[in-house]
PDB file of N, CA and C in Angstrom:
ATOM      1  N   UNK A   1      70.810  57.621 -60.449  1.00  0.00           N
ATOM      2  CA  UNK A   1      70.108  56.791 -61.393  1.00  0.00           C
ATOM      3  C   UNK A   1      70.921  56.724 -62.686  1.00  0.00           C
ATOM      4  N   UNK A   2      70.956  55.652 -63.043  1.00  0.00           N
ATOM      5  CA  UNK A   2      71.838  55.455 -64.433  1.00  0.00           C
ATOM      6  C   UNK A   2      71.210  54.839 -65.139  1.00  0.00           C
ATOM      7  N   UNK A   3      70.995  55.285 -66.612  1.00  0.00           N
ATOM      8  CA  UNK A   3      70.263  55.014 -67.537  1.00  0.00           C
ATOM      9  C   UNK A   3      70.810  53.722 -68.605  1.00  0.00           C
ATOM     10  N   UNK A   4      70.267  53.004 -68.965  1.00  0.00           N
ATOM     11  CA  UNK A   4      70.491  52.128 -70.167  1.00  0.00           C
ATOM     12  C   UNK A   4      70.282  52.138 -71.441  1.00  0.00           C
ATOM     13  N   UNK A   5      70.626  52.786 -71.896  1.00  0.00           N
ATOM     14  CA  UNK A   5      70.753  53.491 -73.805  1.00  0.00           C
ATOM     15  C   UNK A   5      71.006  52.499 -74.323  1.00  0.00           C
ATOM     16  N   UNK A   6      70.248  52.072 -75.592  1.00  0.00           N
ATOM     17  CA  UNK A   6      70.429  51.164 -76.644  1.00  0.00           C
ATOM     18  C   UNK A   6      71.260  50.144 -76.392  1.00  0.00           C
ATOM     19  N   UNK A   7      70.588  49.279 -75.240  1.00  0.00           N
ATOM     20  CA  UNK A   7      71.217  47.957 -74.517  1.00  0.00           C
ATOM     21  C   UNK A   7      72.753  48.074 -74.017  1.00  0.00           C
ATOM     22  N   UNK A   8      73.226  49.048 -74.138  1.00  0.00           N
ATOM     23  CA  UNK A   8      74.416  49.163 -73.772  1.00  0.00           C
ATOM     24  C   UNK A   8      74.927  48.995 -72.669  1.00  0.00           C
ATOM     25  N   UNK A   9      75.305  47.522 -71.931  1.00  0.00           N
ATOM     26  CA  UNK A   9      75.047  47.507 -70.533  1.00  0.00           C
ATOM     27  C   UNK A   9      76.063  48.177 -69.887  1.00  0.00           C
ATOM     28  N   UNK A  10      77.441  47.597 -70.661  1.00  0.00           N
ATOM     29  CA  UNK A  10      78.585  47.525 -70.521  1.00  0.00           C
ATOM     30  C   UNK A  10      78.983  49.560 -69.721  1.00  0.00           C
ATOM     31  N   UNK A  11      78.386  50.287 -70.910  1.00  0.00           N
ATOM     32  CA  UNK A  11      78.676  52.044 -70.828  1.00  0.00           C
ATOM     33  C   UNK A  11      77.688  52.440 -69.481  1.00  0.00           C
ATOM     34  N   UNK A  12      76.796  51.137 -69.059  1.00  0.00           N
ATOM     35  CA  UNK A  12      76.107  52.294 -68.148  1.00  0.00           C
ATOM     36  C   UNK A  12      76.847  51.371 -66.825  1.00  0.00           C
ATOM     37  N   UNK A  13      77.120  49.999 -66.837  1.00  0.00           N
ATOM     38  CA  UNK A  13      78.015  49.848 -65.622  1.00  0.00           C
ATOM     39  C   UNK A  13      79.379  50.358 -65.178  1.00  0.00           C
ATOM     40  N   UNK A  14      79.673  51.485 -66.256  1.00  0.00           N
ATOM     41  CA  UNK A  14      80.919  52.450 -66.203  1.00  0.00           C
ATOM     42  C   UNK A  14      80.730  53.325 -65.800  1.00  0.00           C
ATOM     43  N   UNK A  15      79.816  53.872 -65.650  1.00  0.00           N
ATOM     44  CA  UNK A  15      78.460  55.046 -65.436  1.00  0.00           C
ATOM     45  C   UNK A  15      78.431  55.167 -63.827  1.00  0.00           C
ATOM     46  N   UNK A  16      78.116  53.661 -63.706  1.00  0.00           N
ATOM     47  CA  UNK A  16      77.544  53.518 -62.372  1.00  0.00           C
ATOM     48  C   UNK A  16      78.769  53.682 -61.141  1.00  0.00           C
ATOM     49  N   UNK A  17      79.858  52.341 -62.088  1.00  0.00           N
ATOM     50  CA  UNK A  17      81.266  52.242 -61.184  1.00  0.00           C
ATOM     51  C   UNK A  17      81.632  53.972 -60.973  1.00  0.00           C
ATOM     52  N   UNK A  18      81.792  54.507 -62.120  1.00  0.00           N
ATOM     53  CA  UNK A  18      82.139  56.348 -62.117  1.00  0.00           C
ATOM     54  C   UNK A  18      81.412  56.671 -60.758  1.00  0.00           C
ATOM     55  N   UNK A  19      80.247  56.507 -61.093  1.00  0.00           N
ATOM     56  CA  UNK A  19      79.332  57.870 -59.941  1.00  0.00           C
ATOM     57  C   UNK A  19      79.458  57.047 -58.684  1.00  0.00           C
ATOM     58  N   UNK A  20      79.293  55.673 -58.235  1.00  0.00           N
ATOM     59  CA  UNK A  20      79.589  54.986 -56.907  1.00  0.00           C
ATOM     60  C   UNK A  20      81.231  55.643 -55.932  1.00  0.00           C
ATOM     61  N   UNK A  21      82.100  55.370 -57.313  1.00  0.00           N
ATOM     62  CA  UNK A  21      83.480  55.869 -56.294  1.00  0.00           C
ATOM     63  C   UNK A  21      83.548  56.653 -55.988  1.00  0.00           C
ATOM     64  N   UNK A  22      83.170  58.385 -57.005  1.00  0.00           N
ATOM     65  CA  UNK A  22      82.903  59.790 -55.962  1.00  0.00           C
ATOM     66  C   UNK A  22      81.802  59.240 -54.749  1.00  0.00           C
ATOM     67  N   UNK A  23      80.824  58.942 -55.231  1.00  0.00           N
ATOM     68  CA  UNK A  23      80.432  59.065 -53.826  1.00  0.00           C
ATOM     69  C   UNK A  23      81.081  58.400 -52.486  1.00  0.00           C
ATOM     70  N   UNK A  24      82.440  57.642 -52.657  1.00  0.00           N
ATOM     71  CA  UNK A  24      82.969  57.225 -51.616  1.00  0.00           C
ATOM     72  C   UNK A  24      82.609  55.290 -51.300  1.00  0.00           C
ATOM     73  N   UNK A  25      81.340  55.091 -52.176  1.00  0.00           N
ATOM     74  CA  UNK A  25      80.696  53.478 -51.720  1.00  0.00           C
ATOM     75  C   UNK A  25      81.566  52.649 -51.469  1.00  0.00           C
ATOM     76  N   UNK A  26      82.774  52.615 -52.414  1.00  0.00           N
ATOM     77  CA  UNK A  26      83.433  51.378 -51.959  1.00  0.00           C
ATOM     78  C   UNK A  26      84.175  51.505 -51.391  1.00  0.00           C
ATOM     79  N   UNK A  27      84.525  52.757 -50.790  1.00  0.00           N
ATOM     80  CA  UNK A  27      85.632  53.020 -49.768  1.00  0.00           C
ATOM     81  C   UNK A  27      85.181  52.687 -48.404  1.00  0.00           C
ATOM     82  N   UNK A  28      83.713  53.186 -48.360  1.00  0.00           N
ATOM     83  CA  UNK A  28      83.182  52.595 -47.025  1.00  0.00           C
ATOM     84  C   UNK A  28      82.886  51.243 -47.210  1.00  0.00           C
ATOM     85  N   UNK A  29      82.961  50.568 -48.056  1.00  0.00           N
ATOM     86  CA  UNK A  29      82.221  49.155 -47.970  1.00  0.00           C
ATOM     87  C   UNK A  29      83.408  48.218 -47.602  1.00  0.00           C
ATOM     88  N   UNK A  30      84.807  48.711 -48.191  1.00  0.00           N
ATOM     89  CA  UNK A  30      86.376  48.453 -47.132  1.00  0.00           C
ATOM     90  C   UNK A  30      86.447  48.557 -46.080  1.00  0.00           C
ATOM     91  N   UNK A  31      85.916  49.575 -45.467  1.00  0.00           N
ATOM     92  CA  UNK A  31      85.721  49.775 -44.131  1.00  0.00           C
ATOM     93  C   UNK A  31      85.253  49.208 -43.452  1.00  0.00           C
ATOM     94  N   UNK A  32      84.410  48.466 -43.851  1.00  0.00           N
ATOM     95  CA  UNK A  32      82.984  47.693 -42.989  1.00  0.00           C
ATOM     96  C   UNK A  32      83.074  46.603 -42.933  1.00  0.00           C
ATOM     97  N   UNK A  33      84.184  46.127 -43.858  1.00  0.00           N
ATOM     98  CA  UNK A  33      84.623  44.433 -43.689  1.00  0.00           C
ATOM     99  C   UNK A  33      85.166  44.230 -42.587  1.00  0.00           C
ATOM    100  N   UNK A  34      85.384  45.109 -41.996  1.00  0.00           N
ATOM    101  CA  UNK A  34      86.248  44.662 -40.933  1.00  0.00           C
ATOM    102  C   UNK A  34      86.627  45.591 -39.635  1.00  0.00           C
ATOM    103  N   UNK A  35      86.097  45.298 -38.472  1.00  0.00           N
ATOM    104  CA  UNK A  35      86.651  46.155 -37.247  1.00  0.00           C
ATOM    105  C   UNK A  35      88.023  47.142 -36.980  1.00  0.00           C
ATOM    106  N   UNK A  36      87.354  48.326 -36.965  1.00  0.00           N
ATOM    107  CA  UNK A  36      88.085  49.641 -37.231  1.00  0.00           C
ATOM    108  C   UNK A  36      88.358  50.001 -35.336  1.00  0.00           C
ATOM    109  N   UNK A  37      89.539  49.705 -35.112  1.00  0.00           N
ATOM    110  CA  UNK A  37      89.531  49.665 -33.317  1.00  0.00           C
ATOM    111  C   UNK A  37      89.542  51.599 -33.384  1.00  0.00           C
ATOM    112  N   UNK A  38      89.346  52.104 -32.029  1.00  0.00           N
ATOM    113  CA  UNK A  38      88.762  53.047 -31.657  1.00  0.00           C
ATOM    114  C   UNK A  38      90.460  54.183 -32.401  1.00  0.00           C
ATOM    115  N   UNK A  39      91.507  53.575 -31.569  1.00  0.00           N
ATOM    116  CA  UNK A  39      92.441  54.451 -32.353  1.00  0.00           C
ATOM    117  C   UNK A  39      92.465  54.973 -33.356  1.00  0.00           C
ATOM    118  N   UNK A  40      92.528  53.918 -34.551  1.00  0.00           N
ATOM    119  CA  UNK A  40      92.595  53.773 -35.885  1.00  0.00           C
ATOM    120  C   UNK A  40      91.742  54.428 -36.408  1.00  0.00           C
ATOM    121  N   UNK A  41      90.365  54.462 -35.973  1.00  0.00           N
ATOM    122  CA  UNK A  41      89.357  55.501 -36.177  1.00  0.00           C
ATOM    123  C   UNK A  41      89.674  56.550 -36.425  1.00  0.00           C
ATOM    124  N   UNK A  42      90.655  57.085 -35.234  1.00  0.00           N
ATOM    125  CA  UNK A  42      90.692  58.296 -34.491  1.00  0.00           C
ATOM    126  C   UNK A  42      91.818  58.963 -35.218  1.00  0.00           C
ATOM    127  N   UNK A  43      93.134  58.262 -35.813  1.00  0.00           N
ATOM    128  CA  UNK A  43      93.982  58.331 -36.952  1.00  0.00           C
ATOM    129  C   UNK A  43      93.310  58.374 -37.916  1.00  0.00           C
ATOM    130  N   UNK A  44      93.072  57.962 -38.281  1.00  0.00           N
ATOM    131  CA  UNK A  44      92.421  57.964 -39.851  1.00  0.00           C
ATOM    132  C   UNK A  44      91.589  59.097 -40.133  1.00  0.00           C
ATOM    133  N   UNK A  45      90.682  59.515 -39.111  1.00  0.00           N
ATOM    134  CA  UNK A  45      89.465  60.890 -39.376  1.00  0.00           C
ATOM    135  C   UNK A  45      91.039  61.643 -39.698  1.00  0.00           C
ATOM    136  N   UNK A  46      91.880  61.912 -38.683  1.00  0.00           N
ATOM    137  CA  UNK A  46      92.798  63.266 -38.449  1.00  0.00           C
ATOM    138  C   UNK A  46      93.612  63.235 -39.326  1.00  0.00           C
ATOM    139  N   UNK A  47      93.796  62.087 -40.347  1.00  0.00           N
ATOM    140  CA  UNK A  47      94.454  62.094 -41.878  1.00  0.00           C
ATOM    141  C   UNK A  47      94.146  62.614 -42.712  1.00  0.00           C
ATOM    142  N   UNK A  48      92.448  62.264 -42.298  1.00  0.00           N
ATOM    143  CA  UNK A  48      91.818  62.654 -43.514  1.00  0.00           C
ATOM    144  C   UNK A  48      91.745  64.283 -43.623  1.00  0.00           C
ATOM    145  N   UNK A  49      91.539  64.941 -42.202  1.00  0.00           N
ATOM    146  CA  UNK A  49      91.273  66.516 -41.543  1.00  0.00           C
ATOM    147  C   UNK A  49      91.876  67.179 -42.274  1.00  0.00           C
ATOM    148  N   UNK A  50      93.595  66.912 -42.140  1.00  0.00           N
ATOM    149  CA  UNK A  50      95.255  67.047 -42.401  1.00  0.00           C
ATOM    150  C   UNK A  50      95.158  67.118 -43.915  1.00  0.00           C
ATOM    151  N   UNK A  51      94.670  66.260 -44.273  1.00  0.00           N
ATOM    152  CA  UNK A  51      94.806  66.171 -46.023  1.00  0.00           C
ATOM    153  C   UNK A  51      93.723  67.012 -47.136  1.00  0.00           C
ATOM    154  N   UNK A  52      92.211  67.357 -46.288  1.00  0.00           N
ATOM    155  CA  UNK A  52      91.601  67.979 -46.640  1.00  0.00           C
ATOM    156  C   UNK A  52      91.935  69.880 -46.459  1.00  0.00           C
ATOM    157  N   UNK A  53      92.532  69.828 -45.027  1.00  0.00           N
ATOM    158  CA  UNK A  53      93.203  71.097 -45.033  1.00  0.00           C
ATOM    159  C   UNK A  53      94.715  71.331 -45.757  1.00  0.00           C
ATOM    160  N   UNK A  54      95.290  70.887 -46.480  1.00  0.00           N
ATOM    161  CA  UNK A  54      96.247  71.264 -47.023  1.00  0.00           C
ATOM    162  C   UNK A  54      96.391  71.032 -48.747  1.00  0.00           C
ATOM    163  N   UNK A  55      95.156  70.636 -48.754  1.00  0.00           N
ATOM    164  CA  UNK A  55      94.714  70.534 -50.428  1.00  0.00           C
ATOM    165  C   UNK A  55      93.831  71.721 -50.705  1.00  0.00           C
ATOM    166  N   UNK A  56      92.810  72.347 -48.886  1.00  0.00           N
ATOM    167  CA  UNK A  56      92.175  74.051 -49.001  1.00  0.00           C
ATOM    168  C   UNK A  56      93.393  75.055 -49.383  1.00  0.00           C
ATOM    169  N   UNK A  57      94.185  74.423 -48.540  1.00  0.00           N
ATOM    170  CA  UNK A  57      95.431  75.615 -48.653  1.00  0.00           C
ATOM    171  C   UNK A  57      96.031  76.092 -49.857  1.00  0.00           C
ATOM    172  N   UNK A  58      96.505  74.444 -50.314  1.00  0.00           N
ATOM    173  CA  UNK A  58      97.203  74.969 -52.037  1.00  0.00           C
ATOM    174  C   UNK A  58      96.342  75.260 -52.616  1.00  0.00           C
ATOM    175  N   UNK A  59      94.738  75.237 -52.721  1.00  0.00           N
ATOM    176  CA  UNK A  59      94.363  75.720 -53.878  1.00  0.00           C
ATOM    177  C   UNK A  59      93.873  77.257 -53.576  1.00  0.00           C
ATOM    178  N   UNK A  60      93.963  77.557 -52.416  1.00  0.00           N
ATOM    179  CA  UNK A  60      93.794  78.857 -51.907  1.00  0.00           C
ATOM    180  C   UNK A  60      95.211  79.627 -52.632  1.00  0.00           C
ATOM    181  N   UNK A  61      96.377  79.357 -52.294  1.00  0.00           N
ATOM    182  CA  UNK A  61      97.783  79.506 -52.451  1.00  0.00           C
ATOM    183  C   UNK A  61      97.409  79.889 -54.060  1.00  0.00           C
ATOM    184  N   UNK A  62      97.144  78.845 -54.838  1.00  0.00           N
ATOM    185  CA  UNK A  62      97.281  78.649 -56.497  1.00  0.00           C
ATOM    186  C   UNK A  62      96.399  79.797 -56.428  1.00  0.00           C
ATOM    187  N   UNK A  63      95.095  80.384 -56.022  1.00  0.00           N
ATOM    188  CA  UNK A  63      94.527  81.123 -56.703  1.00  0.00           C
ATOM    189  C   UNK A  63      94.804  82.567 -56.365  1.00  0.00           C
ATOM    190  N   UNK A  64      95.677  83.075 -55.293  1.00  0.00           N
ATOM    191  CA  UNK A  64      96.189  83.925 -54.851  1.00  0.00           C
ATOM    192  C   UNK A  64      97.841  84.514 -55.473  1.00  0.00           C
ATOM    193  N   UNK A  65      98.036  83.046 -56.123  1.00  0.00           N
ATOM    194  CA  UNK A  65      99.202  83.301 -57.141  1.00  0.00           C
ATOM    195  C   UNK A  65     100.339  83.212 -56.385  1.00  0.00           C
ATOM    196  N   UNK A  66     100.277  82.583 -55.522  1.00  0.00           N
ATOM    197  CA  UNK A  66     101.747  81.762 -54.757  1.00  0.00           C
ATOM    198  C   UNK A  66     102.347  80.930 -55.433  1.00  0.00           C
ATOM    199  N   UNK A  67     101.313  80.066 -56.325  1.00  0.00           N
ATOM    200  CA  UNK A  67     101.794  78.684 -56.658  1.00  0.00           C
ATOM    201  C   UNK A  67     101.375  78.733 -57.849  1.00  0.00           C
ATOM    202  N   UNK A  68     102.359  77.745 -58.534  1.00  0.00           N
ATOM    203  CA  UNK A  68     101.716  77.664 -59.832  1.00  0.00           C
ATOM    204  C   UNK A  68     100.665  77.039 -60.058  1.00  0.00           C
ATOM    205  N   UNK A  69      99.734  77.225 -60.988  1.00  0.00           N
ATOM    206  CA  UNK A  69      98.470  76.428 -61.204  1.00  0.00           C
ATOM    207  C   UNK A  69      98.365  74.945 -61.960  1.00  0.00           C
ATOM    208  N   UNK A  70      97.752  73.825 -62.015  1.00  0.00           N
ATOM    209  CA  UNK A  70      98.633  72.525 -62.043  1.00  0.00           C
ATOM    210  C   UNK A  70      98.527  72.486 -63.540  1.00  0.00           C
ATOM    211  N   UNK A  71      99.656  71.957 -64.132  1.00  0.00           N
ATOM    212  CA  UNK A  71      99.382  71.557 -65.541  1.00  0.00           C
ATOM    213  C   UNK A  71      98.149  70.804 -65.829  1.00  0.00           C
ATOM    214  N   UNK A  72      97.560  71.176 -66.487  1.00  0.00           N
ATOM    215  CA  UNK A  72      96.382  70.139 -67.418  1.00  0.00           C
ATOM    216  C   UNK A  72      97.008  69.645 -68.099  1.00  0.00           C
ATOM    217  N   UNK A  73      96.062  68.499 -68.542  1.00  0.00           N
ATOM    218  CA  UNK A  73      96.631  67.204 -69.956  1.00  0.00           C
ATOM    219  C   UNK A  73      96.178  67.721 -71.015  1.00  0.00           C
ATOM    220  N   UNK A  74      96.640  67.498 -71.720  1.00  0.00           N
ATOM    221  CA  UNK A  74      95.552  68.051 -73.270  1.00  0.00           C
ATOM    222  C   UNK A  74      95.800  66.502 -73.735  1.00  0.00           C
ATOM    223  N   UNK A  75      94.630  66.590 -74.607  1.00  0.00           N
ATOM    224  CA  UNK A  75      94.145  65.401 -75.289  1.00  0.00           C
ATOM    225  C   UNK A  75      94.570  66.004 -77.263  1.00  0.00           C
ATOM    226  N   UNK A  76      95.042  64.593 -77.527  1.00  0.00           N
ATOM    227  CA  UNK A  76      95.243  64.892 -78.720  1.00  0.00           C
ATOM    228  C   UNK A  76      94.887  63.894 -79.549  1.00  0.00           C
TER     229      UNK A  76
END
């Protein structure tokens, strides 16, 4: 739910776009335009598997002190 503060439409459809893309919406709504043949399916989950296990790993790695930990930005 996204709120509308002092007519501000503009800050809460930033709000909304923000919280829609974590949740993934428009990534599936790419998806759905169009017939995903059974392979491609089947590639794509095991990309995703592959990429979720090796992003567990480094940050397992980083906190075990293998790796360095990632630079942050600082704001100035």
């Amino acid at each position: 739910m996204i709120v509308v503060r002092d007519n501000n439409v503009d800050q809460a459809l930033k709000a909304l776009k923000k919280k829609m893309q974590r949740e993934g919406v428009f990534r599936e709504m790419k998806a759905r335009t169009a017939y995903e043949k059974p392979s491609e399916a089947k590639a794509r989950r095991k990309a995703e598997s592959v990429r979720r296990a090796r992003k567990l790993a480094r940050k397992r790695a980083q906190r075990e002190g293998l790796l360095p930990k990632p630079a942050t930005a600082t704001r100035t």
